[in-house]
C-alpha atoms as a PDB file:
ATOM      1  CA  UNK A   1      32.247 -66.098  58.821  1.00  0.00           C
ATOM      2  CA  UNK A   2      33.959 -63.271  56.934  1.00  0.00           C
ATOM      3  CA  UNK A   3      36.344 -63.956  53.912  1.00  0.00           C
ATOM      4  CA  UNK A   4      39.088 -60.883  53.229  1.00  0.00           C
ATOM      5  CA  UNK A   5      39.213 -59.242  49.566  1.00  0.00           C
ATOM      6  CA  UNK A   6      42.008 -61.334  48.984  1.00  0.00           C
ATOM      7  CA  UNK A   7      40.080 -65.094  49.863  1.00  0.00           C
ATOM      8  CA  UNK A   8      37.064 -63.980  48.594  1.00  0.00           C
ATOM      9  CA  UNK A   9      39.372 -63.484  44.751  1.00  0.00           C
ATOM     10  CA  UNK A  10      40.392 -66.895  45.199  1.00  0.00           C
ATOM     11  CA  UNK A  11      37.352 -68.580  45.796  1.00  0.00           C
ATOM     12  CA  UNK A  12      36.095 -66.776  42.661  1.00  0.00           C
ATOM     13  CA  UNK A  13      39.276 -68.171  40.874  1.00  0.00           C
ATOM     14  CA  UNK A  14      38.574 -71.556  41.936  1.00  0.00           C
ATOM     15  CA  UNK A  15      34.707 -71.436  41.012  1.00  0.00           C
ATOM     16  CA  UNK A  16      35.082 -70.170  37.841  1.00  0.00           C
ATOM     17  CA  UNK A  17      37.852 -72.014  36.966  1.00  0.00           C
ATOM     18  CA  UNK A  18      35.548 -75.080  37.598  1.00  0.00           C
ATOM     19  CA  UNK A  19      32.622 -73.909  35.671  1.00  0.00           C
ATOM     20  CA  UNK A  20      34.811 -73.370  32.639  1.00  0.00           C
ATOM     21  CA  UNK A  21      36.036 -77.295  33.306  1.00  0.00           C
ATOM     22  CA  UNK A  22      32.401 -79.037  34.177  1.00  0.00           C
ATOM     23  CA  UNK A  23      31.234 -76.640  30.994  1.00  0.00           C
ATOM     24  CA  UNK A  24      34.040 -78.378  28.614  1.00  0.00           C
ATOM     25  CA  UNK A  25      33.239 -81.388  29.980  1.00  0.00           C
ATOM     26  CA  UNK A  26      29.246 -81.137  29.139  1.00  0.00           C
ATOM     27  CA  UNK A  27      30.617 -80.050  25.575  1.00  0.00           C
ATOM     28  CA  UNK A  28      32.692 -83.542  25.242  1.00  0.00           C
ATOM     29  CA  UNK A  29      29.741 -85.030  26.051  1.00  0.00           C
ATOM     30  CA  UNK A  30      27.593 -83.545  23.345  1.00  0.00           C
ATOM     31  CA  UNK A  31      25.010 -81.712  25.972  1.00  0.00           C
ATOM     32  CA  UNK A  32      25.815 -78.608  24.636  1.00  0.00           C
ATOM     33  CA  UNK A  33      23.024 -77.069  25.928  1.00  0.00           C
ATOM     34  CA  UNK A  34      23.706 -77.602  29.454  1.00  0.00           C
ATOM     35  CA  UNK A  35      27.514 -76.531  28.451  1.00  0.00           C
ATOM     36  CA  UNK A  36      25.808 -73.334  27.329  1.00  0.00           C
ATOM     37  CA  UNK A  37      23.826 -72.368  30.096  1.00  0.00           C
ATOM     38  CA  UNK A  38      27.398 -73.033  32.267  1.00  0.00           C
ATOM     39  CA  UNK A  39      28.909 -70.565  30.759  1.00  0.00           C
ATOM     40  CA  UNK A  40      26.344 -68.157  30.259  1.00  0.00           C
ATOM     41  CA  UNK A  41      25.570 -68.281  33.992  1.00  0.00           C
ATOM     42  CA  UNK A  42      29.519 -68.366  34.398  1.00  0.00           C
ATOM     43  CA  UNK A  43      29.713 -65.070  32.442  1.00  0.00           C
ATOM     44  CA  UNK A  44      27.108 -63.406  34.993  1.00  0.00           C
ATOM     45  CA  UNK A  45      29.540 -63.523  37.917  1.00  0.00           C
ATOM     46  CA  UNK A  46      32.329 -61.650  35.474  1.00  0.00           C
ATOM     47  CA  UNK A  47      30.901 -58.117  37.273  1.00  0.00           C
ATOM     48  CA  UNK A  48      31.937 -58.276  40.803  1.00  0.00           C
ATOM     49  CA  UNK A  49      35.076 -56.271  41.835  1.00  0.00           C
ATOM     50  CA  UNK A  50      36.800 -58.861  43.307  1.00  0.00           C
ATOM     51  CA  UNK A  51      37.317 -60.962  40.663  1.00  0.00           C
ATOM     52  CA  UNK A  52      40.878 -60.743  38.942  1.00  0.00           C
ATOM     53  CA  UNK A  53      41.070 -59.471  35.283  1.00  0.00           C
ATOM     54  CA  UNK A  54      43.267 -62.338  34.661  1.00  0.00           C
ATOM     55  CA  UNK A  55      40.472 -64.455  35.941  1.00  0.00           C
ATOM     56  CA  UNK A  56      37.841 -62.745  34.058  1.00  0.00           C
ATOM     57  CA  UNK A  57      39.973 -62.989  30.536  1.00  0.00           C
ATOM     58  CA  UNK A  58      40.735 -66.669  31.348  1.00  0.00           C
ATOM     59  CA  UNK A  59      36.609 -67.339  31.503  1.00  0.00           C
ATOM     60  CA  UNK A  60      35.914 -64.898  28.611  1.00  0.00           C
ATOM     61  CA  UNK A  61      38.949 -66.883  26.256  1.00  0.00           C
ATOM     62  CA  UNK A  62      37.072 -70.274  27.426  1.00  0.00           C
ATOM     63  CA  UNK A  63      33.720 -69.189  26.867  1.00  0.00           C
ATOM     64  CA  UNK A  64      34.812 -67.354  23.362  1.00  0.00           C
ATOM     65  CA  UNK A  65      36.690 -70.522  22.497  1.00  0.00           C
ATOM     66  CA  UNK A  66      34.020 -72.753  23.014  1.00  0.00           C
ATOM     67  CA  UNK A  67      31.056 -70.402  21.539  1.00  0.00           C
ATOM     68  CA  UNK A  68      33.042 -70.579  18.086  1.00  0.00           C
ATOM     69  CA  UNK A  69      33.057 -74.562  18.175  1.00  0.00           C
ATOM     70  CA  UNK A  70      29.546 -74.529  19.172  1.00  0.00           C
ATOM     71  CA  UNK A  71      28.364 -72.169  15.864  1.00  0.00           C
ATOM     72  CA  UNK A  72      30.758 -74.316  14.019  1.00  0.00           C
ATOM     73  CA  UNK A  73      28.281 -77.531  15.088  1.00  0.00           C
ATOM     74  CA  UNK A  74      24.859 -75.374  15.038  1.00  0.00           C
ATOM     75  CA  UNK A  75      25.176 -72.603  13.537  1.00  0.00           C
ATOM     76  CA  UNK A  76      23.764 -70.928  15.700  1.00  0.00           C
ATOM     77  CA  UNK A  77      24.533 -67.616  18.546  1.00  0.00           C
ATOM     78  CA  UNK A  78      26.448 -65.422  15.817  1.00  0.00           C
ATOM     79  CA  UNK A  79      26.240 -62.480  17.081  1.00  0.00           C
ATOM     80  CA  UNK A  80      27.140 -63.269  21.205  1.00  0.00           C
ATOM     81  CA  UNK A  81      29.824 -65.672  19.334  1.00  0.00           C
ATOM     82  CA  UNK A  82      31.231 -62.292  18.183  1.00  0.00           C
ATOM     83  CA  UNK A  83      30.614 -59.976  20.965  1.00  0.00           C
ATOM     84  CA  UNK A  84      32.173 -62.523  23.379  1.00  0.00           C
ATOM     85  CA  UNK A  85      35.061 -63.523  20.967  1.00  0.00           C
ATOM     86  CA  UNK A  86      35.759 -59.548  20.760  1.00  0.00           C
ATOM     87  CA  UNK A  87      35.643 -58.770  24.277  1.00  0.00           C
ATOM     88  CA  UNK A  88      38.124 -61.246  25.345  1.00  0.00           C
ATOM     89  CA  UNK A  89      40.204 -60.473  22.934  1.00  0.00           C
ATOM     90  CA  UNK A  90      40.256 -56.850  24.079  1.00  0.00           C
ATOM     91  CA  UNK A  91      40.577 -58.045  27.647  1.00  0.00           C
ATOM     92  CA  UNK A  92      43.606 -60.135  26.287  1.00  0.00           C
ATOM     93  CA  UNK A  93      45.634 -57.328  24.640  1.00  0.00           C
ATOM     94  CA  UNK A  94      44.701 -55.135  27.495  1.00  0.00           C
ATOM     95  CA  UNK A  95      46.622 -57.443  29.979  1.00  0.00           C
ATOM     96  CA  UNK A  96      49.476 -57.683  27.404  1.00  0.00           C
ATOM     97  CA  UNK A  97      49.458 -54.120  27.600  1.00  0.00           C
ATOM     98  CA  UNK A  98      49.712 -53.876  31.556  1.00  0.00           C
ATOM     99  CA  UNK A  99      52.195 -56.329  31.734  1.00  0.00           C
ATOM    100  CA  UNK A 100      54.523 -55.190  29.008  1.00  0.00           C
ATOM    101  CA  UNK A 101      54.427 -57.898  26.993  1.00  0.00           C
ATOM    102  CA  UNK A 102      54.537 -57.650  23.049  1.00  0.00           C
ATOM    103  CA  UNK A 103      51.038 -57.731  21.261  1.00  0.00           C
ATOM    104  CA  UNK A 104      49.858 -60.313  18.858  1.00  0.00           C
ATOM    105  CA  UNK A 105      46.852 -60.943  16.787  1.00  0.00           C
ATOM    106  CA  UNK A 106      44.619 -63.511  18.290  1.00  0.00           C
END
């Protein structure tokens, strides 16, 4: 079975959309650990071409988002709290700044 560029995007879309879900879910739960390794594993995927930057800034906001509330409750991951927080917001602005649309602070 072959998948074209365009089903293979999707199929990323849906998985990763998922893993950001069952990784908010494990956080709700209080298994942050397991929440963690989601995302982390989640994040790996971020490097193959055929995944949409809106995609890829969606997962990066997610992860970012839930990295801060995680430090918040540990204290712990400071400095991949900031990297990640960082890089989606640079992927963020970027996409504001394809699509025309007026930049704000996030």
């Amino acid at each position: 079975m072959t998948l074209s560029a365009k089903e293979i995007t999707a199929h990323y879309s849906s998985s990763l959309q998922a893993l950001r879900e069952i990784a908010w879910s494990y956080y709700y739960q209080g298994q942050l650990n397991n929440a963690m390794n989601l995302f982390k594993q989640g994040s790996q995927l971020l490097g193959f071409p055929e995944i949409a930057v809106s995609d890829q800034t969606a997962f990066l906001l997610k992860y970012a988002e839930f990295l801060i509330a995680n430090y918040f409750l540990t204290n712990q991951d400071e400095e991949l709290t900031r990297a990640t927080t960082l890089q989606a917001q640079a992927m963020a602005l970027s996409s504001q700044d394809q699509q025309g649309r007026p930049q704000h602070s996030i």
